[in-house]
PDB file of N, CA and C in Angstrom:
ATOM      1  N   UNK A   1    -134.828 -67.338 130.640  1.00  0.00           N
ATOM      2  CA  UNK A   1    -135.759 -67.360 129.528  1.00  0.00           C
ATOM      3  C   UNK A   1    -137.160 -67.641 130.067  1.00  0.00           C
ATOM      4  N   UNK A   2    -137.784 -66.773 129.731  1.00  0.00           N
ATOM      5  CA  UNK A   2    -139.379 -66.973 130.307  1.00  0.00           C
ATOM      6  C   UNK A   2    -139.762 -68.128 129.864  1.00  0.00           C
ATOM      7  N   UNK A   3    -141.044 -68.890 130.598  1.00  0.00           N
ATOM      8  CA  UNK A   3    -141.146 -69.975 129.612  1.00  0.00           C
ATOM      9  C   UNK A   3    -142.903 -69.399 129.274  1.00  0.00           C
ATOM     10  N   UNK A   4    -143.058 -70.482 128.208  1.00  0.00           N
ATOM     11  CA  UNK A   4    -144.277 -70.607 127.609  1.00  0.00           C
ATOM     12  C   UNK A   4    -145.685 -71.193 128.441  1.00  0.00           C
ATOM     13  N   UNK A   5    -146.718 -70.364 128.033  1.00  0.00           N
ATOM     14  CA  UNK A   5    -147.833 -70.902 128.790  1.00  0.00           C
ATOM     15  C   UNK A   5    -148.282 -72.352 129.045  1.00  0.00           C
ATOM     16  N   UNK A   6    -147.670 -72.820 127.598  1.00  0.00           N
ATOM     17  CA  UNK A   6    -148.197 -74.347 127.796  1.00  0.00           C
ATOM     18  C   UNK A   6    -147.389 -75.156 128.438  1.00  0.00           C
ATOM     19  N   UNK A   7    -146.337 -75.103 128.520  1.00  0.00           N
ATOM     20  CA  UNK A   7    -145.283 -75.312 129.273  1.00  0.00           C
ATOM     21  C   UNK A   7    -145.384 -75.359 130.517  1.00  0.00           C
ATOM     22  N   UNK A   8    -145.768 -74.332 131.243  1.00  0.00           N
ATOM     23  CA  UNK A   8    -146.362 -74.034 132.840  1.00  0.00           C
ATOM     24  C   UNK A   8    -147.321 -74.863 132.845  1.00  0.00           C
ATOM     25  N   UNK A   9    -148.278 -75.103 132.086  1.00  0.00           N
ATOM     26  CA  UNK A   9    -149.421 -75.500 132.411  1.00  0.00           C
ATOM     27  C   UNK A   9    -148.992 -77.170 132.333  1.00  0.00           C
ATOM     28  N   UNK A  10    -147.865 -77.499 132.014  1.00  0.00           N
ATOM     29  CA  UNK A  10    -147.858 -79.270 132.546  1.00  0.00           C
ATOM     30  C   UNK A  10    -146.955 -79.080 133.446  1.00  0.00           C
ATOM     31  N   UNK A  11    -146.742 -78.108 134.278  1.00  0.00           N
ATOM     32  CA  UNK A  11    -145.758 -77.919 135.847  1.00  0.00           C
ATOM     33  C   UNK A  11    -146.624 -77.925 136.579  1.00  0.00           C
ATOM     34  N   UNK A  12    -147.972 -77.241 136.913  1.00  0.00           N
ATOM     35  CA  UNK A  12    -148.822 -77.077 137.683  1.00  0.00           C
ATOM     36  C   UNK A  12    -150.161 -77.167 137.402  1.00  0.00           C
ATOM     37  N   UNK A  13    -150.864 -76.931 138.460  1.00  0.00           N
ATOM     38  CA  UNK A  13    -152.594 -77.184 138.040  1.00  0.00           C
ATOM     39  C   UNK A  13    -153.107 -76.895 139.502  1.00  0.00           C
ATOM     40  N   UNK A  14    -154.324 -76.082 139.679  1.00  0.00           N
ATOM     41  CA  UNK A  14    -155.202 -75.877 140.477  1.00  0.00           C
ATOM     42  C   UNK A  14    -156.310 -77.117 139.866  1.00  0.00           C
ATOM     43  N   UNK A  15    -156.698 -77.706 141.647  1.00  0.00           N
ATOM     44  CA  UNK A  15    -157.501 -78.452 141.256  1.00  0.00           C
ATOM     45  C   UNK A  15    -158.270 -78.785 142.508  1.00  0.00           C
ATOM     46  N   UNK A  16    -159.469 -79.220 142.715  1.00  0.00           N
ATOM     47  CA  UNK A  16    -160.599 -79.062 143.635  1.00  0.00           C
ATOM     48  C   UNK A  16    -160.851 -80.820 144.064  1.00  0.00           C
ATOM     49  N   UNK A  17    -160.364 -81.171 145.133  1.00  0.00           N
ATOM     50  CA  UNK A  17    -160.864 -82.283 145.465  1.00  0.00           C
ATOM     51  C   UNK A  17    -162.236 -82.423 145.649  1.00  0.00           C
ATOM     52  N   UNK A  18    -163.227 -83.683 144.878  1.00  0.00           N
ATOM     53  CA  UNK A  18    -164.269 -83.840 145.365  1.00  0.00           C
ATOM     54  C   UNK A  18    -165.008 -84.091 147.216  1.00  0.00           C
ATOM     55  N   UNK A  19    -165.847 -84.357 146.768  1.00  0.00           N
ATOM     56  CA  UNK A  19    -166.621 -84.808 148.025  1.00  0.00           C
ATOM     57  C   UNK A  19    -166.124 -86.293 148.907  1.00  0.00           C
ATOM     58  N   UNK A  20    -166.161 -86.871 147.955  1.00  0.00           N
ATOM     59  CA  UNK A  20    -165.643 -88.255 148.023  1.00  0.00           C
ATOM     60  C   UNK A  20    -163.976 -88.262 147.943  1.00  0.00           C
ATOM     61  N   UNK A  21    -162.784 -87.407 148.411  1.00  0.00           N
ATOM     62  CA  UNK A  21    -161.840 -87.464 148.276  1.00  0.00           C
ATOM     63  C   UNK A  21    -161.227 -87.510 146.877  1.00  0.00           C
ATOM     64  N   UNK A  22    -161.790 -87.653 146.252  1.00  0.00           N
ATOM     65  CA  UNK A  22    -161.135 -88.087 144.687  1.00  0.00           C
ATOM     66  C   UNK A  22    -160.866 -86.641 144.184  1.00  0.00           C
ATOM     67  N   UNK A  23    -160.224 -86.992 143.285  1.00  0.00           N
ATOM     68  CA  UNK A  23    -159.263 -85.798 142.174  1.00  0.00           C
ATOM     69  C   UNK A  23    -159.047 -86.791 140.834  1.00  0.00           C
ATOM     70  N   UNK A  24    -159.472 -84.766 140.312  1.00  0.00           N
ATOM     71  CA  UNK A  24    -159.398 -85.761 138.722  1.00  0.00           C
ATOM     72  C   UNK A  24    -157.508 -84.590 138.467  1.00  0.00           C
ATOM     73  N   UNK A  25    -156.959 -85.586 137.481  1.00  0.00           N
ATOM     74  CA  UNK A  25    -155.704 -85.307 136.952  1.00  0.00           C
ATOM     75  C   UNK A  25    -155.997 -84.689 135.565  1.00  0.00           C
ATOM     76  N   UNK A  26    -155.709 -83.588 135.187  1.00  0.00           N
ATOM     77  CA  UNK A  26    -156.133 -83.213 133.736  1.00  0.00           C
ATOM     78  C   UNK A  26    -155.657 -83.956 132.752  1.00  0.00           C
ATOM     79  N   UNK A  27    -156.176 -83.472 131.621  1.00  0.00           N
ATOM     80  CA  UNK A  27    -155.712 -84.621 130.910  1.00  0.00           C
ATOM     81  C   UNK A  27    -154.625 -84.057 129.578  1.00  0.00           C
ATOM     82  N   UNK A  28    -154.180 -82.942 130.320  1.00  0.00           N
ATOM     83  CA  UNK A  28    -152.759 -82.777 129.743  1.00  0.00           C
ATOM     84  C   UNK A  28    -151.579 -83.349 130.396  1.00  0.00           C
ATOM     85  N   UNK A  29    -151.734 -83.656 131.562  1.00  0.00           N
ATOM     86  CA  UNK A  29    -150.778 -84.028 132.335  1.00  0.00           C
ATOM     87  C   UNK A  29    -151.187 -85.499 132.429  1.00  0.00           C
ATOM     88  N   UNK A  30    -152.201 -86.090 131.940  1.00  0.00           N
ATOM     89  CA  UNK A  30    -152.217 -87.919 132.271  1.00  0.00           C
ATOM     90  C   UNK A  30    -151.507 -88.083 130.580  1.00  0.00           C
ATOM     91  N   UNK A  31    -151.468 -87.125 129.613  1.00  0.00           N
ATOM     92  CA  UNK A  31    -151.111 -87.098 127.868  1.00  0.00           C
ATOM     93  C   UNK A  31    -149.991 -87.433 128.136  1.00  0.00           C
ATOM     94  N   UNK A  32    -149.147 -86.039 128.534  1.00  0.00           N
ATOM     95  CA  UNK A  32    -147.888 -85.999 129.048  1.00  0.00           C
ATOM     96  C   UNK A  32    -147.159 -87.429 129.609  1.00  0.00           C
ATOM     97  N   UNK A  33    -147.590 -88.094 130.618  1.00  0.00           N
ATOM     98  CA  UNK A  33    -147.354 -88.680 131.553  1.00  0.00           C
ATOM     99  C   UNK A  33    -147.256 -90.400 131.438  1.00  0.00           C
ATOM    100  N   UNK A  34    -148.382 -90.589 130.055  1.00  0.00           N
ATOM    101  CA  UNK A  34    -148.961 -91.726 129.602  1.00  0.00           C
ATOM    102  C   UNK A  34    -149.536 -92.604 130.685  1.00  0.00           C
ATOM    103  N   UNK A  35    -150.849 -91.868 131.754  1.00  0.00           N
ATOM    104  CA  UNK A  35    -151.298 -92.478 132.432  1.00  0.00           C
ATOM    105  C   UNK A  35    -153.114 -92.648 131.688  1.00  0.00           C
ATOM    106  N   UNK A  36    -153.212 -93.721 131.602  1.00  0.00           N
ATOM    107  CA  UNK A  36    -154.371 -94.279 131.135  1.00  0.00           C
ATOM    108  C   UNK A  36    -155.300 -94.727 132.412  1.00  0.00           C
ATOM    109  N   UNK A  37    -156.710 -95.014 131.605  1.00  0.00           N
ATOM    110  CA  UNK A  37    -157.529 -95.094 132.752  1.00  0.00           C
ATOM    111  C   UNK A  37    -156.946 -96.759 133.533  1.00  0.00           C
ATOM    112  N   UNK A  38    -157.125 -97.062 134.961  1.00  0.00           N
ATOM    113  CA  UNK A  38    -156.652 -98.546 134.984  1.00  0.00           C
ATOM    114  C   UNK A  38    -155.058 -98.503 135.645  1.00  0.00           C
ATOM    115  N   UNK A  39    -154.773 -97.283 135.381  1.00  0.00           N
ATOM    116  CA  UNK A  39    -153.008 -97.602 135.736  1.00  0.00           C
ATOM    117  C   UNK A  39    -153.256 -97.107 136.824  1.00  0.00           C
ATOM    118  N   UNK A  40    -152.027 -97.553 137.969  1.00  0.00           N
ATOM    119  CA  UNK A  40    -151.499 -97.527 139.142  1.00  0.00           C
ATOM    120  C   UNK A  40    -150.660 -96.139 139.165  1.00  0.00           C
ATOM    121  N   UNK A  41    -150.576 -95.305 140.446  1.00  0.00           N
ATOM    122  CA  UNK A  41    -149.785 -93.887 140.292  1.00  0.00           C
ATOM    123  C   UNK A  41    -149.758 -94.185 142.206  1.00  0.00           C
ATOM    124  N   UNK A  42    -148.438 -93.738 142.069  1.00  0.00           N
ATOM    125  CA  UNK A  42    -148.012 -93.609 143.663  1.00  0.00           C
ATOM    126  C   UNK A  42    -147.776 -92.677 144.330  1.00  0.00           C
ATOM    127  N   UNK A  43    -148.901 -91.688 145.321  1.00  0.00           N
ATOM    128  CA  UNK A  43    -148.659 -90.480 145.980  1.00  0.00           C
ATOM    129  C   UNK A  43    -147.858 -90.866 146.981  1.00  0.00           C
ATOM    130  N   UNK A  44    -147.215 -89.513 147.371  1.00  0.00           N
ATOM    131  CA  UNK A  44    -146.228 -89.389 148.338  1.00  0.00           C
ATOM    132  C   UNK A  44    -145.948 -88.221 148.794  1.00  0.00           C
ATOM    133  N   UNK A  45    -145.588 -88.365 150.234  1.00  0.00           N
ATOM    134  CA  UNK A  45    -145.744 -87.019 151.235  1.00  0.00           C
ATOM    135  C   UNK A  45    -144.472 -86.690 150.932  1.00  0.00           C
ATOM    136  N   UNK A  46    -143.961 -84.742 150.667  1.00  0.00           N
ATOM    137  CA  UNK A  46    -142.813 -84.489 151.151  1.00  0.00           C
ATOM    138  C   UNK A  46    -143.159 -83.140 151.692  1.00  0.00           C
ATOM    139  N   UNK A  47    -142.723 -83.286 152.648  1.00  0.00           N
ATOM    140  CA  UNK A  47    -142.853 -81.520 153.172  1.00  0.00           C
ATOM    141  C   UNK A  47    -144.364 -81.697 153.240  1.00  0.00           C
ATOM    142  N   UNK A  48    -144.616 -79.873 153.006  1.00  0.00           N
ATOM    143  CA  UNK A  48    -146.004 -79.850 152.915  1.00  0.00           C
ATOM    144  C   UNK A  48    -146.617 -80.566 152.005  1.00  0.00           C
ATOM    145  N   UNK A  49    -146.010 -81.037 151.092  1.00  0.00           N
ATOM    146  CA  UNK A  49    -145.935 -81.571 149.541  1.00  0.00           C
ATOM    147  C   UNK A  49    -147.256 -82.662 149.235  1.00  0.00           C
ATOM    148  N   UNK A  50    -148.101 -82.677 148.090  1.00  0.00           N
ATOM    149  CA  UNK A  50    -148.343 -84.263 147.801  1.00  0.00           C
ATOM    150  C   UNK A  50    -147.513 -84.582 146.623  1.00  0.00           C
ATOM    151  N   UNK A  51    -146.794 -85.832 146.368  1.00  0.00           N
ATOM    152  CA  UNK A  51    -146.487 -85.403 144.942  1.00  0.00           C
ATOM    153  C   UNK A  51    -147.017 -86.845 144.300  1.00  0.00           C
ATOM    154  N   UNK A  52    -147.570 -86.943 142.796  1.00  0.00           N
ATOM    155  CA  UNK A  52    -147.929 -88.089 142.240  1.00  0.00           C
ATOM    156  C   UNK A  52    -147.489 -88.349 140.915  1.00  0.00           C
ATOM    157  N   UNK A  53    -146.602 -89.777 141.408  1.00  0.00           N
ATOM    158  CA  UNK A  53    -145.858 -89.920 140.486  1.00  0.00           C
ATOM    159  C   UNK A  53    -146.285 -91.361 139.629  1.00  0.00           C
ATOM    160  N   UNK A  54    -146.295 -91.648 138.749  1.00  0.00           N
ATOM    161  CA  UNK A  54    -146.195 -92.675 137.653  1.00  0.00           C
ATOM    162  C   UNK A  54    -145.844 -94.035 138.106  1.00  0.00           C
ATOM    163  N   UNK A  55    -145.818 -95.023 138.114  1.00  0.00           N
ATOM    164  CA  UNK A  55    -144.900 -96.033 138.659  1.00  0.00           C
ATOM    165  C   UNK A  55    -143.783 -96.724 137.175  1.00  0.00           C
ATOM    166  N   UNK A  56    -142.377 -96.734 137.299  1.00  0.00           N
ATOM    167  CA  UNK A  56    -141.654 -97.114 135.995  1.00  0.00           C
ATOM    168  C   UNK A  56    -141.920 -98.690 135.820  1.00  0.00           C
ATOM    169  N   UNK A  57    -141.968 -98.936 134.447  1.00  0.00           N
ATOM    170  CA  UNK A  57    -142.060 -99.785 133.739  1.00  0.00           C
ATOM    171  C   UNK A  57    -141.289-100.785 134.349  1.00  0.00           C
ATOM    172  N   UNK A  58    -139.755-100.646 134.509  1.00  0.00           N
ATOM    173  CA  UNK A  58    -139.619-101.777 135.594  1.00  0.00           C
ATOM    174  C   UNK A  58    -139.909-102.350 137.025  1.00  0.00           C
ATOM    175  N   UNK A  59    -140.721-101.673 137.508  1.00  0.00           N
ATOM    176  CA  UNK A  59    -141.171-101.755 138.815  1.00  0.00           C
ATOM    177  C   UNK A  59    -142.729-102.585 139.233  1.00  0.00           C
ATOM    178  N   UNK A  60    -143.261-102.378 137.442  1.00  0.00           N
ATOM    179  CA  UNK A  60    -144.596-102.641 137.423  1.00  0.00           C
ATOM    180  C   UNK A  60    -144.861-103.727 137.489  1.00  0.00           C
ATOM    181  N   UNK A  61    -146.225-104.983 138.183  1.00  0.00           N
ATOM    182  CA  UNK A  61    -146.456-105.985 138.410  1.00  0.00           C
ATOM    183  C   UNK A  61    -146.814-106.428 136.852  1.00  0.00           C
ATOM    184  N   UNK A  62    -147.037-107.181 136.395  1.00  0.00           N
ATOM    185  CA  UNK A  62    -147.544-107.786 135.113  1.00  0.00           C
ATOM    186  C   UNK A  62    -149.243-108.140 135.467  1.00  0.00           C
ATOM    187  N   UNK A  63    -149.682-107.982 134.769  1.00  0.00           N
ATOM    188  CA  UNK A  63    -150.938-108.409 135.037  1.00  0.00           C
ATOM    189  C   UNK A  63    -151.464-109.905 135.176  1.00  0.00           C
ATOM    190  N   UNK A  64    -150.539-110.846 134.579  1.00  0.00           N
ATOM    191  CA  UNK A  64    -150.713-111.957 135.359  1.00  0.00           C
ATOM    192  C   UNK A  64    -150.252-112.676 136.362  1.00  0.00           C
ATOM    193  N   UNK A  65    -148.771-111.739 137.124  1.00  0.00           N
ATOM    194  CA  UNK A  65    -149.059-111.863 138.290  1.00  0.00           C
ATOM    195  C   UNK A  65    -149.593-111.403 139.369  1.00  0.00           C
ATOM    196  N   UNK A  66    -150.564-110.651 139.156  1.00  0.00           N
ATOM    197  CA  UNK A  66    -151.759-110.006 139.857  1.00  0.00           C
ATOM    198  C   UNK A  66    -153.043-111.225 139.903  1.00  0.00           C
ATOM    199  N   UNK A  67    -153.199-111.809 139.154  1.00  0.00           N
ATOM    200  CA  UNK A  67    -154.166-113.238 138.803  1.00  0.00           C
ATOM    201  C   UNK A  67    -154.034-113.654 140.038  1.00  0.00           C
TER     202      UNK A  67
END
């Protein structure tokens, strides 16, 4: 079954690293994802791969033990 455009479009994304290394994440995929400004996301090498993933709710520090 073919899929739908919008559909593809939260599988992938062309995107242009700045000058300063930074990358912005669109913001269908931070919607999707429920990454807000402030949150923590953990890249990781596979293969040629980058991949960036979310960190789960149980894994996450609390903010007051970050204090």
């Amino acid at each position: 079954m073919p899929q739908s455009d919008s559909s593809k479009a939260l599988r992938e994304a062309k995107i242009k690293i700045e000058e300063d290394g930074g990358l912005i994440i669109p913001a269908a995929f931070r919607s999707a994802l429920g990454i807000k400004a402030g949150d923590e996301i953990i890249l990781r090498g596979e293969d040629d791969q980058l991949c960036i993933a979310k960190e789960l709710h149980g894994k996450r520090k609390s903010r007051r033990t970050r204090r």
